[in-house]
N, C-alpha and C. Protein backbone atom coordinates (compact mmCIF):
# COMPACT_ATOMS: atom_id res chain seq x y z
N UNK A 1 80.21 -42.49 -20.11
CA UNK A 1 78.91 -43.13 -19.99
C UNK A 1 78.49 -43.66 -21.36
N UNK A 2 78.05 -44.97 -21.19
CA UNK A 2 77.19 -45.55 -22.36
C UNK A 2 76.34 -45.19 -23.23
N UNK A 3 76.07 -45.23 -24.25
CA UNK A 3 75.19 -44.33 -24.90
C UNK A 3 74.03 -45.67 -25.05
N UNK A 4 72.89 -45.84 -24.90
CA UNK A 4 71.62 -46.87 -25.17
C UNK A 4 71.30 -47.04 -26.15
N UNK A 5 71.08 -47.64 -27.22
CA UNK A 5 70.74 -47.35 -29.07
C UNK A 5 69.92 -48.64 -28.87
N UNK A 6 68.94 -48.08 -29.42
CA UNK A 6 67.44 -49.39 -29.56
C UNK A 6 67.64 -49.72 -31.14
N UNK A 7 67.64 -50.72 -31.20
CA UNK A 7 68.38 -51.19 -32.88
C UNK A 7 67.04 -52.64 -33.11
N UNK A 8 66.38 -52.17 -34.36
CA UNK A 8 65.33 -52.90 -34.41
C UNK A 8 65.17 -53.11 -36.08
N UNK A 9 64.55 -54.13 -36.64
CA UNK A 9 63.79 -54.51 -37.62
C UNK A 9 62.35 -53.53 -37.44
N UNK A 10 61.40 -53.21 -38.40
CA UNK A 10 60.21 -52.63 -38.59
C UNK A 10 59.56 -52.47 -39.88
N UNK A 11 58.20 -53.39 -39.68
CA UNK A 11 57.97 -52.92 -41.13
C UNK A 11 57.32 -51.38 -41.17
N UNK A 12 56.91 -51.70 -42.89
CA UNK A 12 56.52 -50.05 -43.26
C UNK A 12 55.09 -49.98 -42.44
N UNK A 13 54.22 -50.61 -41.74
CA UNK A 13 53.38 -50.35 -40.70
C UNK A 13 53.79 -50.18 -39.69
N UNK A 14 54.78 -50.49 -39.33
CA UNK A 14 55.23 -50.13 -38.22
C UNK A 14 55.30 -51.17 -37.00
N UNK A 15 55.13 -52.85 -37.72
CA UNK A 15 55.08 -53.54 -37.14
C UNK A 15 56.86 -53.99 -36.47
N UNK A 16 56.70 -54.74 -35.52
CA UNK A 16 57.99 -55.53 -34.61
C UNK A 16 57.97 -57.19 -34.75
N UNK A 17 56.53 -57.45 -34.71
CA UNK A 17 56.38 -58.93 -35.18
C UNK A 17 55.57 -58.99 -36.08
N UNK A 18 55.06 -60.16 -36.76
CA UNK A 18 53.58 -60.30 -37.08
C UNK A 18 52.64 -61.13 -36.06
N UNK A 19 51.65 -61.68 -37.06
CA UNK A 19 50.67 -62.57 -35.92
C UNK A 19 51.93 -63.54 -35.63
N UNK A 20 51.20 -64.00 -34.09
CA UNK A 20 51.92 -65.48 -33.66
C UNK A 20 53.48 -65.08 -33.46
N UNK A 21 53.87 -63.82 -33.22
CA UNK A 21 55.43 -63.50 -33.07
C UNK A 21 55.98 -63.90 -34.44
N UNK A 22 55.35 -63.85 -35.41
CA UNK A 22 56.15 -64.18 -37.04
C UNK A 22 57.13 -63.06 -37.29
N UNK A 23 58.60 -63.61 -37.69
CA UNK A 23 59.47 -63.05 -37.68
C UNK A 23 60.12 -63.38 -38.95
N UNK A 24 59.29 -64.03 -40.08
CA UNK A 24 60.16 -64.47 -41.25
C UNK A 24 60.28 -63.67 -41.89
N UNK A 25 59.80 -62.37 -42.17
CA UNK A 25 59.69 -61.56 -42.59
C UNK A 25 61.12 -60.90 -42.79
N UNK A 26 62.27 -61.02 -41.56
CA UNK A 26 63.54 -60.47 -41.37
C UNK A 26 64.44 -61.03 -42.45
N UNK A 27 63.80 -62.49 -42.62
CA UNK A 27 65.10 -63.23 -44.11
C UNK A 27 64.54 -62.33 -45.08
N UNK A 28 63.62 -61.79 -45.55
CA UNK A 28 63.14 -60.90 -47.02
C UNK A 28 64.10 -60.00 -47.30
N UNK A 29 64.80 -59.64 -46.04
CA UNK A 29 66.09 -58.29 -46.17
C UNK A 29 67.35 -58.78 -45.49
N UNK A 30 67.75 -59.96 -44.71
CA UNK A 30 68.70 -60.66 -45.02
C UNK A 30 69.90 -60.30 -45.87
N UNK A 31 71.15 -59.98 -45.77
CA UNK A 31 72.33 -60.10 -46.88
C UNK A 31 73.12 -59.85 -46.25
N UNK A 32 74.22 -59.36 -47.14
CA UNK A 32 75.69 -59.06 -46.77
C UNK A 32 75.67 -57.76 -46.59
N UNK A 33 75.11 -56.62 -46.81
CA UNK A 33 74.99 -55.38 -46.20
C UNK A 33 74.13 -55.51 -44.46
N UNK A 34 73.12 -56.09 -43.99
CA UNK A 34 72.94 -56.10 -43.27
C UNK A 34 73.85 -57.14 -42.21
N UNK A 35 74.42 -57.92 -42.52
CA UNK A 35 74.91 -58.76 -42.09
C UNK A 35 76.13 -57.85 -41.65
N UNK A 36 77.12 -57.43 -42.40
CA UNK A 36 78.36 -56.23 -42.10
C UNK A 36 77.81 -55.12 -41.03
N UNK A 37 76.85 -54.69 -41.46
CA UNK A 37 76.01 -53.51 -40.21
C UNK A 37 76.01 -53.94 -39.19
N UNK A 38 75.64 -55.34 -38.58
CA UNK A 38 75.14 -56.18 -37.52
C UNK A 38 76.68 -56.80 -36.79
N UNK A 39 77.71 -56.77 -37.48
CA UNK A 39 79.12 -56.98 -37.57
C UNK A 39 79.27 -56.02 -36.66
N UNK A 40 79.64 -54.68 -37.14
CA UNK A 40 79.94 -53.62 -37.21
C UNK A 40 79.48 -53.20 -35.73
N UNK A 41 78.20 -53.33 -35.46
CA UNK A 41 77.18 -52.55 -34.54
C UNK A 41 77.78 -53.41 -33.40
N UNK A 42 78.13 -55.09 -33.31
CA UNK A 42 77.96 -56.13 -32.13
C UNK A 42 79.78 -55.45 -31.91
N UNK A 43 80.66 -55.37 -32.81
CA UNK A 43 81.70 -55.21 -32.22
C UNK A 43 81.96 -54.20 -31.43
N UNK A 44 81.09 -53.30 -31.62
CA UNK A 44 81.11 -51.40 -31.04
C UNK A 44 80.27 -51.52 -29.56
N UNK A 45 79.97 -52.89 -29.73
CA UNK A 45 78.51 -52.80 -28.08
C UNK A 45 79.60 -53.38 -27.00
N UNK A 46 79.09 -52.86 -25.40
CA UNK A 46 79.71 -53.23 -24.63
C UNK A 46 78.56 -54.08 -24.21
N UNK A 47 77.43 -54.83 -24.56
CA UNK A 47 76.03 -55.40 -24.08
C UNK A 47 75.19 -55.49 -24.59
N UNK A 48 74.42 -56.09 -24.14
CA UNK A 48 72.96 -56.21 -25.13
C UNK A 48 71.73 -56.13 -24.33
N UNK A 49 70.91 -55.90 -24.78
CA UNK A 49 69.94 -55.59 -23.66
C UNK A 49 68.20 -56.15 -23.87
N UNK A 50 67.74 -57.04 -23.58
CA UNK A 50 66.56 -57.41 -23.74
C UNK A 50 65.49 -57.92 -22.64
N UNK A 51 64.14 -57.65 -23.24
CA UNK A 51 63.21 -57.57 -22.47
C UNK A 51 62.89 -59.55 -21.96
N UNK A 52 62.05 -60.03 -21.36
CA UNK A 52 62.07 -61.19 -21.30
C UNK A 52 61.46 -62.20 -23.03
N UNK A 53 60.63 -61.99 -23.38
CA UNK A 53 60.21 -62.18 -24.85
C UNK A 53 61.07 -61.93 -25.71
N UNK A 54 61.98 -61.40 -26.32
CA UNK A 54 63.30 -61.62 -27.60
C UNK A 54 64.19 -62.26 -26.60
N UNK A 55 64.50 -62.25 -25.25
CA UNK A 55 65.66 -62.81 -24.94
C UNK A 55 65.23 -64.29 -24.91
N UNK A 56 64.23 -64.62 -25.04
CA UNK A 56 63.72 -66.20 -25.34
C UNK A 56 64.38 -66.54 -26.63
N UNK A 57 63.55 -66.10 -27.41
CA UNK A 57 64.05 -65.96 -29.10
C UNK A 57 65.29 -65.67 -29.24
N UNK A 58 66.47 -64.69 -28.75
CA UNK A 58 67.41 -65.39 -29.22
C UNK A 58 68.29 -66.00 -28.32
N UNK A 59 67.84 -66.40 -27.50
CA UNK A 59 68.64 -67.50 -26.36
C UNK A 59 68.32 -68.97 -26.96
N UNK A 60 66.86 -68.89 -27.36
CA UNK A 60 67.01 -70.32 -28.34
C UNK A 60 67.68 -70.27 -29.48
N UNK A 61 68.40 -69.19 -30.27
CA UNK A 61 68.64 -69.03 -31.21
C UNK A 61 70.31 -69.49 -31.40
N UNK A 62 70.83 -68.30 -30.98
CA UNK A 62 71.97 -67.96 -30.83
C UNK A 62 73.03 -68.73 -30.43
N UNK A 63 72.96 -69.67 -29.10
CA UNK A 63 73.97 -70.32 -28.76
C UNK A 63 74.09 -71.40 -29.36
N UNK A 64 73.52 -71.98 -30.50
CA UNK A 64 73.63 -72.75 -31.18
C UNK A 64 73.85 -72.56 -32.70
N UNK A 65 74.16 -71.33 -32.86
CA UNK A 65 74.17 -70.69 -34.04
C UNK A 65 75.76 -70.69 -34.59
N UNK A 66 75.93 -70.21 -35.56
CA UNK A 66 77.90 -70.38 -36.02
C UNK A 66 77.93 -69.17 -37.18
N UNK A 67 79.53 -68.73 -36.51
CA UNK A 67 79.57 -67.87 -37.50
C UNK A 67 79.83 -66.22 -36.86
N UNK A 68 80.39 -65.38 -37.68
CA UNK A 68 80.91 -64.53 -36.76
C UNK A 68 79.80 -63.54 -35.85
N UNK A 69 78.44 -63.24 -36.65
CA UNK A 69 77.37 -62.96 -35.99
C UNK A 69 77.01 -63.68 -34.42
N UNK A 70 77.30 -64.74 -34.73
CA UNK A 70 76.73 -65.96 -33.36
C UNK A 70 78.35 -65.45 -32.80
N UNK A 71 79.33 -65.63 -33.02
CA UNK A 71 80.62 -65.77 -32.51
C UNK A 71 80.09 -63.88 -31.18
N UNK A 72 79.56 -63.28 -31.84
CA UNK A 72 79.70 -61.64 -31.44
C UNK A 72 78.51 -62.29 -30.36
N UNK A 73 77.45 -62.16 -31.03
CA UNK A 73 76.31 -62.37 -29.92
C UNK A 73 76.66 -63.59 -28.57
N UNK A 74 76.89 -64.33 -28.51
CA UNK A 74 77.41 -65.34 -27.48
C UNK A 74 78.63 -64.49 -26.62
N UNK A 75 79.48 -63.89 -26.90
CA UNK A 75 80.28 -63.55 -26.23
C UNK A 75 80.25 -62.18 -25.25
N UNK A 76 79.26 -61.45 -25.70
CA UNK A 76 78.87 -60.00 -25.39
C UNK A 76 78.05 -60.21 -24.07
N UNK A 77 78.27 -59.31 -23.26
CA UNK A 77 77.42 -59.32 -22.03
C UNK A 77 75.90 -59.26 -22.25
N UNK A 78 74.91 -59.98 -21.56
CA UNK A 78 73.62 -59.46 -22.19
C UNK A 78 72.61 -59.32 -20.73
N UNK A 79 71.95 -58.09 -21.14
CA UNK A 79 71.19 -57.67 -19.93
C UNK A 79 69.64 -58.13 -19.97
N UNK A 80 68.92 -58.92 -19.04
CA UNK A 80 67.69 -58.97 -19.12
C UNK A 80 66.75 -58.84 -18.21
N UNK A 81 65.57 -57.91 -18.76
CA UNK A 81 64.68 -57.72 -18.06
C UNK A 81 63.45 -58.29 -17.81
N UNK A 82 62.94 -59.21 -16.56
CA UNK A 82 62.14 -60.28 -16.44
C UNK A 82 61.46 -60.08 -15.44
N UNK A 83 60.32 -60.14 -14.72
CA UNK A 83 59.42 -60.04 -13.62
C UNK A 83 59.60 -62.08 -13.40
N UNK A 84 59.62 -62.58 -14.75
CA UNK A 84 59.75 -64.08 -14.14
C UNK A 84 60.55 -65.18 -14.50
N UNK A 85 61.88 -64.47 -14.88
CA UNK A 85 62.93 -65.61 -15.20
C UNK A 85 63.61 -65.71 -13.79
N UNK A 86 63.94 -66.93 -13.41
CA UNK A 86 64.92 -66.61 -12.38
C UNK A 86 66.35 -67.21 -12.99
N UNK A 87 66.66 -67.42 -13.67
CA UNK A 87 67.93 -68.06 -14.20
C UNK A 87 67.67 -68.24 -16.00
N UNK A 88 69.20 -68.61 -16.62
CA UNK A 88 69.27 -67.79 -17.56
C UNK A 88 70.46 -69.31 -18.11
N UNK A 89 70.50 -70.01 -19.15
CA UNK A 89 71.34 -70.68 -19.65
C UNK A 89 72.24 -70.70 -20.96
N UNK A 90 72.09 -68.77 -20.90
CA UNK A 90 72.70 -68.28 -22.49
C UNK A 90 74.31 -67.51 -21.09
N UNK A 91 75.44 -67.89 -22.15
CA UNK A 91 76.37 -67.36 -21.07
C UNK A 91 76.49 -65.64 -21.40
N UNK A 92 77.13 -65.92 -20.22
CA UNK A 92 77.31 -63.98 -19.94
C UNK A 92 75.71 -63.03 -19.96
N UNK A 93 75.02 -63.80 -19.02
CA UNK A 93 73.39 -63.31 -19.04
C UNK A 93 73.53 -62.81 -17.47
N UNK A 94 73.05 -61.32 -17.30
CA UNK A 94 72.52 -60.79 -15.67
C UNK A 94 70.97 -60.37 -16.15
N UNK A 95 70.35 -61.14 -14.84
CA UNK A 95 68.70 -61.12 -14.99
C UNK A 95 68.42 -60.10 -14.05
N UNK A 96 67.65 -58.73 -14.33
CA UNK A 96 67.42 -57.97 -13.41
C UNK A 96 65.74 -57.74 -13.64
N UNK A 97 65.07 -57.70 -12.37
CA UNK A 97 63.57 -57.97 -12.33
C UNK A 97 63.18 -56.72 -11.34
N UNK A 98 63.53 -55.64 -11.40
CA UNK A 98 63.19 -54.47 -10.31
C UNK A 98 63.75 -53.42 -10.89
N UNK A 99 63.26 -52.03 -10.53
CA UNK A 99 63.93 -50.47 -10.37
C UNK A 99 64.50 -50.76 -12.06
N UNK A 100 63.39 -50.96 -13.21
CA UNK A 100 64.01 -50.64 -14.38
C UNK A 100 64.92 -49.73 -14.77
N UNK A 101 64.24 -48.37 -14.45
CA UNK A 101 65.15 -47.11 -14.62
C UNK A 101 66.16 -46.77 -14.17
N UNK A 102 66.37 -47.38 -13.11
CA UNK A 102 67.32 -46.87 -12.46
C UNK A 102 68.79 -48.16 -12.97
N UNK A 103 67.65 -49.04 -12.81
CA UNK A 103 69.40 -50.27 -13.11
C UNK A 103 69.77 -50.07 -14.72
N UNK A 104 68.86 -49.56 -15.55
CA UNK A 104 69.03 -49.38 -17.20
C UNK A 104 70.37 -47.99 -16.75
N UNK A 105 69.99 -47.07 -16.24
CA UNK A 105 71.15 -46.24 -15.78
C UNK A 105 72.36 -46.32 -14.96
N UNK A 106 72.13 -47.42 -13.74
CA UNK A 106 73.67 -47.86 -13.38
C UNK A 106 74.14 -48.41 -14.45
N UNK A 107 73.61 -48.89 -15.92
CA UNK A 107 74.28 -49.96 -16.57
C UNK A 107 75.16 -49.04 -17.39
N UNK A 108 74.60 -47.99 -17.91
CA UNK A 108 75.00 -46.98 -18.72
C UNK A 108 76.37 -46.42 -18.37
N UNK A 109 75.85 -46.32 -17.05
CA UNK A 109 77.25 -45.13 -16.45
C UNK A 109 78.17 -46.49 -16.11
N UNK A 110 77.60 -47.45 -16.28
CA UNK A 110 78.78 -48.36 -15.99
C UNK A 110 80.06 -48.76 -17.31
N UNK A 111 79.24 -48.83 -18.20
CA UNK A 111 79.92 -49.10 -19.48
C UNK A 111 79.93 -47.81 -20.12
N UNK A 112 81.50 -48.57 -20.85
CA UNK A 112 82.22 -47.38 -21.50
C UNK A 112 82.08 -47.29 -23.28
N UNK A 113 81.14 -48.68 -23.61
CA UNK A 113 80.75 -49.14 -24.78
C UNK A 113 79.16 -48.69 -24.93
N UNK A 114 78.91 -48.76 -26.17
CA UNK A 114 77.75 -48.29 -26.37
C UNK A 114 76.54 -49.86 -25.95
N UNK A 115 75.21 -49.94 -25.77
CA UNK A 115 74.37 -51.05 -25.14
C UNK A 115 73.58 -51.02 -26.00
N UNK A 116 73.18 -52.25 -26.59
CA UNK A 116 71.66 -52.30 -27.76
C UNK A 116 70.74 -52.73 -27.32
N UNK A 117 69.58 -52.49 -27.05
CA UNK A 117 68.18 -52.51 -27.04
C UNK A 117 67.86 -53.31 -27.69
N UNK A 118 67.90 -54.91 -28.21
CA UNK A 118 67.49 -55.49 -29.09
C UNK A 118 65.76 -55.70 -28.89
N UNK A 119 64.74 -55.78 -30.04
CA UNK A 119 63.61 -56.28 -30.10
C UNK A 119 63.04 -55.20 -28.36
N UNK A 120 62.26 -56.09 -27.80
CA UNK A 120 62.07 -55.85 -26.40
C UNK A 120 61.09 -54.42 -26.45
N UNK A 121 59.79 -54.25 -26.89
CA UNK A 121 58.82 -53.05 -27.21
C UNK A 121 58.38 -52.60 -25.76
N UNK A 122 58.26 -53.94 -25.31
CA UNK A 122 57.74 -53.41 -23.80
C UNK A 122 58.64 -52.95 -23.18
N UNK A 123 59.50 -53.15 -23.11
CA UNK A 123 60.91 -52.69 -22.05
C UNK A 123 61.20 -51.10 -22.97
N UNK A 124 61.20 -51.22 -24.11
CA UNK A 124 61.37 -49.97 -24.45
C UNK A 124 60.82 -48.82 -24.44
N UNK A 125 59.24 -49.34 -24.28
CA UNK A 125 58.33 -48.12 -23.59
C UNK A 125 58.26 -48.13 -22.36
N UNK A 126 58.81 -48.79 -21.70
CA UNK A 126 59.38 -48.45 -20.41
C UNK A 126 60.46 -47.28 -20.07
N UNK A 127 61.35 -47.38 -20.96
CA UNK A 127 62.69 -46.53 -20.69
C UNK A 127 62.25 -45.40 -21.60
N UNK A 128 61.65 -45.24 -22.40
CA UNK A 128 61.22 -44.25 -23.32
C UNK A 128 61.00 -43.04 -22.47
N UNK A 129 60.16 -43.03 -21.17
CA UNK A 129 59.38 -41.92 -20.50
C UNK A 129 60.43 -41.18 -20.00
N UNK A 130 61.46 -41.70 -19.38
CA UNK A 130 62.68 -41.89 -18.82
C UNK A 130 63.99 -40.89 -19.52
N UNK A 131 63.34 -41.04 -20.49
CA UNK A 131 64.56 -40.36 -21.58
C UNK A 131 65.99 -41.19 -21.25
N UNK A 132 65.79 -42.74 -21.62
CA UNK A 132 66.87 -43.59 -21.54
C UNK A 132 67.82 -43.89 -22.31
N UNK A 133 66.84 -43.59 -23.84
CA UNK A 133 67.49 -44.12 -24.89
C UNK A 133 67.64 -43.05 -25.60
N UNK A 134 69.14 -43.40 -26.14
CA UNK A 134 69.97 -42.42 -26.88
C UNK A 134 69.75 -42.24 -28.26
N UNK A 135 69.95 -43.61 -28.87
CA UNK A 135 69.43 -43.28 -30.39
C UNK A 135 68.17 -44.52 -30.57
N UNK A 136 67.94 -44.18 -31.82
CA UNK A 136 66.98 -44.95 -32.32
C UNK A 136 67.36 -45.76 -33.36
N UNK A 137 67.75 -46.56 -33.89
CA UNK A 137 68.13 -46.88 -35.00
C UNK A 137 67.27 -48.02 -35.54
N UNK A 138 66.34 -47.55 -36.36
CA UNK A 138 65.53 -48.81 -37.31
C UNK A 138 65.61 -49.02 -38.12
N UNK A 139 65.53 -50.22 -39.14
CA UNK A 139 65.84 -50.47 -40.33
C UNK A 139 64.18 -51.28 -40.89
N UNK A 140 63.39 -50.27 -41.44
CA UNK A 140 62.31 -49.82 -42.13
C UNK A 140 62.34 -51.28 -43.27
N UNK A 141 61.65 -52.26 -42.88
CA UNK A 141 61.51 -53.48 -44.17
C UNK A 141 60.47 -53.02 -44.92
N UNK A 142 60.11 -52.81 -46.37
CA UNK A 142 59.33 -53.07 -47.41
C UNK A 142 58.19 -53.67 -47.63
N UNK A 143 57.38 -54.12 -46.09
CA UNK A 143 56.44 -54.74 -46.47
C UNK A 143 55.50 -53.95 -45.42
N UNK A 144 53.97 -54.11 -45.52
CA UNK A 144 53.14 -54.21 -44.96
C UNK A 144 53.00 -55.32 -44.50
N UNK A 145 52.58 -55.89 -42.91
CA UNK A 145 51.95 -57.03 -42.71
C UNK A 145 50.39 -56.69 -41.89
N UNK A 146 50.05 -56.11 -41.85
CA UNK A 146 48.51 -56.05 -41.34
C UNK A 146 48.31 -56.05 -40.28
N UNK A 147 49.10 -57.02 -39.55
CA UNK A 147 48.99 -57.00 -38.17
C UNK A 147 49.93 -58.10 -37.02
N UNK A 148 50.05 -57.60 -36.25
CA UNK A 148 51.26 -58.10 -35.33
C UNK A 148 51.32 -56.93 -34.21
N UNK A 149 52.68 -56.67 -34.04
CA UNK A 149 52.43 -55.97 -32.65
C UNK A 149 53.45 -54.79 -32.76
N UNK A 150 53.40 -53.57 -32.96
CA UNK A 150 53.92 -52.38 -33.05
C UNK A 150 55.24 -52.35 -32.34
N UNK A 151 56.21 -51.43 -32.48
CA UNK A 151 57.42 -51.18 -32.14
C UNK A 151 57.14 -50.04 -30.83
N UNK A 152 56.46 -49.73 -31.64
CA UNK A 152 56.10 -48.07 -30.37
C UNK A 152 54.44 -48.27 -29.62
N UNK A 153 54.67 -48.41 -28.83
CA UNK A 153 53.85 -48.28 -27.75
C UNK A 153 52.92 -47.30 -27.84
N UNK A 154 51.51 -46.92 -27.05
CA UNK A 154 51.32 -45.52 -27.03
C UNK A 154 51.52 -45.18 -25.37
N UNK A 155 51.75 -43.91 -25.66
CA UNK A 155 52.62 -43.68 -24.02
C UNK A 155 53.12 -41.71 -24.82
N UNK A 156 54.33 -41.80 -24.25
CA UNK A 156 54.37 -40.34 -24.51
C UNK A 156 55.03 -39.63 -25.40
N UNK A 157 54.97 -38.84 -26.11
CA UNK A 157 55.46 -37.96 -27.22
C UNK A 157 56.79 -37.30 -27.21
N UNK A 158 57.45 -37.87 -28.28
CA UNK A 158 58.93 -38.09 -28.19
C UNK A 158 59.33 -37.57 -28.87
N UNK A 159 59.92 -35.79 -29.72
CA UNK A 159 60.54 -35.72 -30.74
C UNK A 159 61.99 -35.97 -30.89
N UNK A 160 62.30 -36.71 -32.04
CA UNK A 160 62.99 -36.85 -32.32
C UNK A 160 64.29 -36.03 -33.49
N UNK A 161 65.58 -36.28 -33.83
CA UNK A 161 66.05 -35.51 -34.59
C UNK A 161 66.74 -36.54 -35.60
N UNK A 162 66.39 -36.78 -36.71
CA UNK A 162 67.02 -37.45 -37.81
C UNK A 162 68.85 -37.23 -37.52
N UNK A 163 69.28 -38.48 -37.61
CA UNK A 163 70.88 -38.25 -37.46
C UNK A 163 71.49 -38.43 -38.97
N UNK A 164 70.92 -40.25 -39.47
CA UNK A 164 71.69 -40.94 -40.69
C UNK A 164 70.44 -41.45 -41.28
N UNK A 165 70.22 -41.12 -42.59
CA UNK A 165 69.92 -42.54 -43.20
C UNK A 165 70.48 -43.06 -44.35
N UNK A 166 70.31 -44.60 -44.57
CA UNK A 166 70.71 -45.05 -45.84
C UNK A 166 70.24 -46.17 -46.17
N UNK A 167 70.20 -46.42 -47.41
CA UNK A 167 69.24 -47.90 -48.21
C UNK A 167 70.31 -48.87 -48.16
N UNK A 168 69.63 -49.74 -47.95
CA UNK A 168 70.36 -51.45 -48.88
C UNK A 168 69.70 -51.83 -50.01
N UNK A 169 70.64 -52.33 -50.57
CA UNK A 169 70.07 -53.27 -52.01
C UNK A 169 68.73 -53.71 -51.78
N UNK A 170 68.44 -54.70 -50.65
CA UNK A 170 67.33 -55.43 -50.49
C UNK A 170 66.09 -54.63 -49.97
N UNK A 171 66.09 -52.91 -49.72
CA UNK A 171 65.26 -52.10 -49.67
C UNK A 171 64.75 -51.66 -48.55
N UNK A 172 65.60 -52.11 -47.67
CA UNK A 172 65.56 -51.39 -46.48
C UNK A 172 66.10 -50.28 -46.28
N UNK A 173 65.43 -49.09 -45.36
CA UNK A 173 66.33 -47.98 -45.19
C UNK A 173 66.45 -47.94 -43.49
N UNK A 174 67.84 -48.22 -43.16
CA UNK A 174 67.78 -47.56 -42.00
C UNK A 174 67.65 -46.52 -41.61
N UNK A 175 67.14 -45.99 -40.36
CA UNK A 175 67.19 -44.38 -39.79
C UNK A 175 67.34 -44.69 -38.77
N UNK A 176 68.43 -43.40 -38.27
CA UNK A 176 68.88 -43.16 -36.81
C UNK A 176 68.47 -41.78 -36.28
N UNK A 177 68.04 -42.17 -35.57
CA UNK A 177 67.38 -41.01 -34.55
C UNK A 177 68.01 -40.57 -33.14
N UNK A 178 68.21 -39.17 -32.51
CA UNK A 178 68.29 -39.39 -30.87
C UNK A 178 67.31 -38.13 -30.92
N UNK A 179 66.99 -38.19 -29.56
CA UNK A 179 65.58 -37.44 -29.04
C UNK A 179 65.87 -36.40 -29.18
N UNK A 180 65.21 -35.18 -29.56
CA UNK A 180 65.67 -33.55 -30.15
C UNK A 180 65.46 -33.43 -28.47
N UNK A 181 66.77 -31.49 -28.37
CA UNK A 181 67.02 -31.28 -27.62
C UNK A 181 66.10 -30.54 -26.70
């Protein structure tokens, strides 16, 4: 069975976007350490998994993108969750709009690769209650932005157990988390 890993950007507030879905914030920590991580992470996934809002963002993004990042993301299965897409023009896309929990878990036991959670806050406090997701893995950016829209939801109380962490040059620290036992 699949293991679920929610793999996210966050600033030190704890933001996911800023105002207006501002996301420039992600080039500030940009490089070749994150870039190898993101390597690393897309070759180990059997999928990808997003809510309807990031799978916009990177469906406009991505298939027009070059390079071994774009080469990984375009080719990987990607799962999305939508109450109102009915079709999908990024390849290797299944749109599922019902029984969250339960299809986030046929997907699991279906794959033998691990599945990323990209972006997607709402979908993730969805599966959160659920005890869906396996790890946590965020990579903590250096800035305050004031305001935008949180990573974590409020909903229900989750401890967690520190697995890894480590810095990049550009001052990010990732941390990986899975839910204490």
């Amino acid at each position: 069975m699949a293991k679920l890993i929610m793999w996210n950007l966050m600033t030190l507030d704890g933001l996911i976007e800023g105002e207006n879905r501002d996301l420039s914030w992600h080039l500030d920590v940009w490089g070749e350490e994150l870039e190898r991580l993101s390597i690393e992470q897309l070759k180990s996934a059997g999928g990808l998994m997003f809510g309807r809002v990031t799978y916009e963002l990177m469906a406009n993004y991505w298939p027009n993108a070059t390079g071994e990042v774009a080469d990984l993301m375009n080719a990987l299965p990607k799962y999305v969750f939508s109450r109102t897409l009915t079709k999908s023009n990024w390849n290797n896309t299944q749109l599922f709009g019902t029984d969250v929990p339960g299809t986030v878990s046929k997907l699991k036991r279906e794959s033998t690769k691990e599945i990323f959670l990209f972006g997607s806050a709402d979908l993730a406090a969805s599966l959160i209650p659920h005890r869906l997701i396996d790890e946590f893995r965020i990579a903590v950016n250096p800035i305050v932005l004031g305001g935008g829209a949180p990573l974590f939801k409020p909903g229900e109380r989750v401890r967690l157990k520190l697995l890894d962490s480590r810095s990049h040059s550009t001052g990010i620290v990732i941390l990986r988390y899975e839910p204490a036992k």
